[in-house]
Structure formats: structure tokens, C-alpha cells
Protein backbone atom coordinates (compact mmCIF):
# COMPACT_ATOMS: atom_id res chain seq x y z
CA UNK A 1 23.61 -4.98 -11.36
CA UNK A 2 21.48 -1.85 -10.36
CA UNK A 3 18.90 -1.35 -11.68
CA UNK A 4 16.69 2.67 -12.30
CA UNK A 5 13.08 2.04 -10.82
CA UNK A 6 10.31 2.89 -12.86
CA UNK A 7 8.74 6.35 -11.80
CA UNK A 8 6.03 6.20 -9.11
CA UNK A 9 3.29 8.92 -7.56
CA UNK A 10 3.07 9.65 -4.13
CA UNK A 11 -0.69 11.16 -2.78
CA UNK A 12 -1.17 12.62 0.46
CA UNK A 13 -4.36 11.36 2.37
CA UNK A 14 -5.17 14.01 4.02
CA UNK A 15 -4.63 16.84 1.70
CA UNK A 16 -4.26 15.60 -1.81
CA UNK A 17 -0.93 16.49 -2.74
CA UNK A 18 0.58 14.72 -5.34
CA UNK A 19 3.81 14.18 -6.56
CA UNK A 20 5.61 12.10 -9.21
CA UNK A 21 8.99 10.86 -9.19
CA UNK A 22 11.17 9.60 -11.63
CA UNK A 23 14.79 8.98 -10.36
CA UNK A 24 17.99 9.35 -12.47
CA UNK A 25 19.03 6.06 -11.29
CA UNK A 26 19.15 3.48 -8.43
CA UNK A 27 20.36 5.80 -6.16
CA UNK A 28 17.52 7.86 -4.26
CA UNK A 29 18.41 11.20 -3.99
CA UNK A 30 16.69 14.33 -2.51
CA UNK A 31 13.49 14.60 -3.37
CA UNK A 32 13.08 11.07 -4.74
CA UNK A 33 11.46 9.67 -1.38
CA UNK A 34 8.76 11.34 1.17
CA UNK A 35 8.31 9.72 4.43
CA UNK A 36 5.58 12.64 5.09
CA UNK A 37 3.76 14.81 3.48
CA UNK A 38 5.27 18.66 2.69
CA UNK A 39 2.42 20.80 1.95
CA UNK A 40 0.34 19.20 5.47
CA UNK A 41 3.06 17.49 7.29
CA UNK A 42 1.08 13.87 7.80
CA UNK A 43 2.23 10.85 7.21
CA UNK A 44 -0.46 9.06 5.42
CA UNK A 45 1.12 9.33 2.28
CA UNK A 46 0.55 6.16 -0.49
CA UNK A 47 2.89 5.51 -3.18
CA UNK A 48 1.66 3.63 -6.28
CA UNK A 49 3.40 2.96 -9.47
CA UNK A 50 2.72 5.99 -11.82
CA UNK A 51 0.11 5.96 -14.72
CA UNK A 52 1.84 6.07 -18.67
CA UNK A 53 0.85 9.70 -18.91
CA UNK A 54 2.89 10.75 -15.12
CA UNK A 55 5.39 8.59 -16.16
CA UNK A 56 5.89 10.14 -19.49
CA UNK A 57 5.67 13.77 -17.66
CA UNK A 58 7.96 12.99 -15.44
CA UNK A 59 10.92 11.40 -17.41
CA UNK A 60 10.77 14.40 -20.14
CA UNK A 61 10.83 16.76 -17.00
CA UNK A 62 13.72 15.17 -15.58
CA UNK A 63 15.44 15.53 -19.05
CA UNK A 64 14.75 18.91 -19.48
CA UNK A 65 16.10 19.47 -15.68
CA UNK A 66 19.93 18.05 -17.39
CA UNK A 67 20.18 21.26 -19.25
């Protein structure tokens, strides 16, 4: 059965960019995944689970995004 992964941040590195993702469901779609970064380009970007106020961003983001 799939199953919708939990939201999760990625962080740049070099630069600090930061961006949290919370994906409609198990399917990644654009946007859901960065293999570098797109404000510096590098590719020393970490992904971590995201924090209970991200996560709670994120999700009521992604709602409001349905309308």
C-alpha cells in the first residue's frame, strides 16, 4: 500500500537556502525532490525530517495551494 511521507527540509551548505516539502502523496512530483541546490547551484544539499512547526507550515500551505 503507498504510503504519503512525512514532510522533510532540505538546506543548502553552501548558501543556506532552505526549503520544506510536504508531498500530496507517494508520488514525488516537481518540486518535491532537489538533487542540487537552485539559488547556488551546489550539490551539498542535506535533507532532514522537518521540525513540528515546518511541518505544520508546510501541510496548511499545500492546502491552501488546492484552491
Amino acid at each position: 500500500m503507498p504510503i504519503k511521507p512525512k514532510p522533510f527540509t532540505f538546506v543548502c551548505d553552501e548558501c543556506g537556502w532552505k526549503k520544506i516539502v510536504a508531498p500530496r502523496s507517494d508520488a514525488l512530483g516537481p518540486g518535491d525532490w532537489f538533487a542540487r541546490c537552485p539559488k547556488c547551484g551546489s550539490e551539498a544539499l542535506s535533507h532532514r525530517s522537518a521540525d513540528v512547526f515546518d511541518r505544520t507550515v508546510a501541510e496548511w500551505l499545500a492546502r491552501l495551494r488546492r484552491f
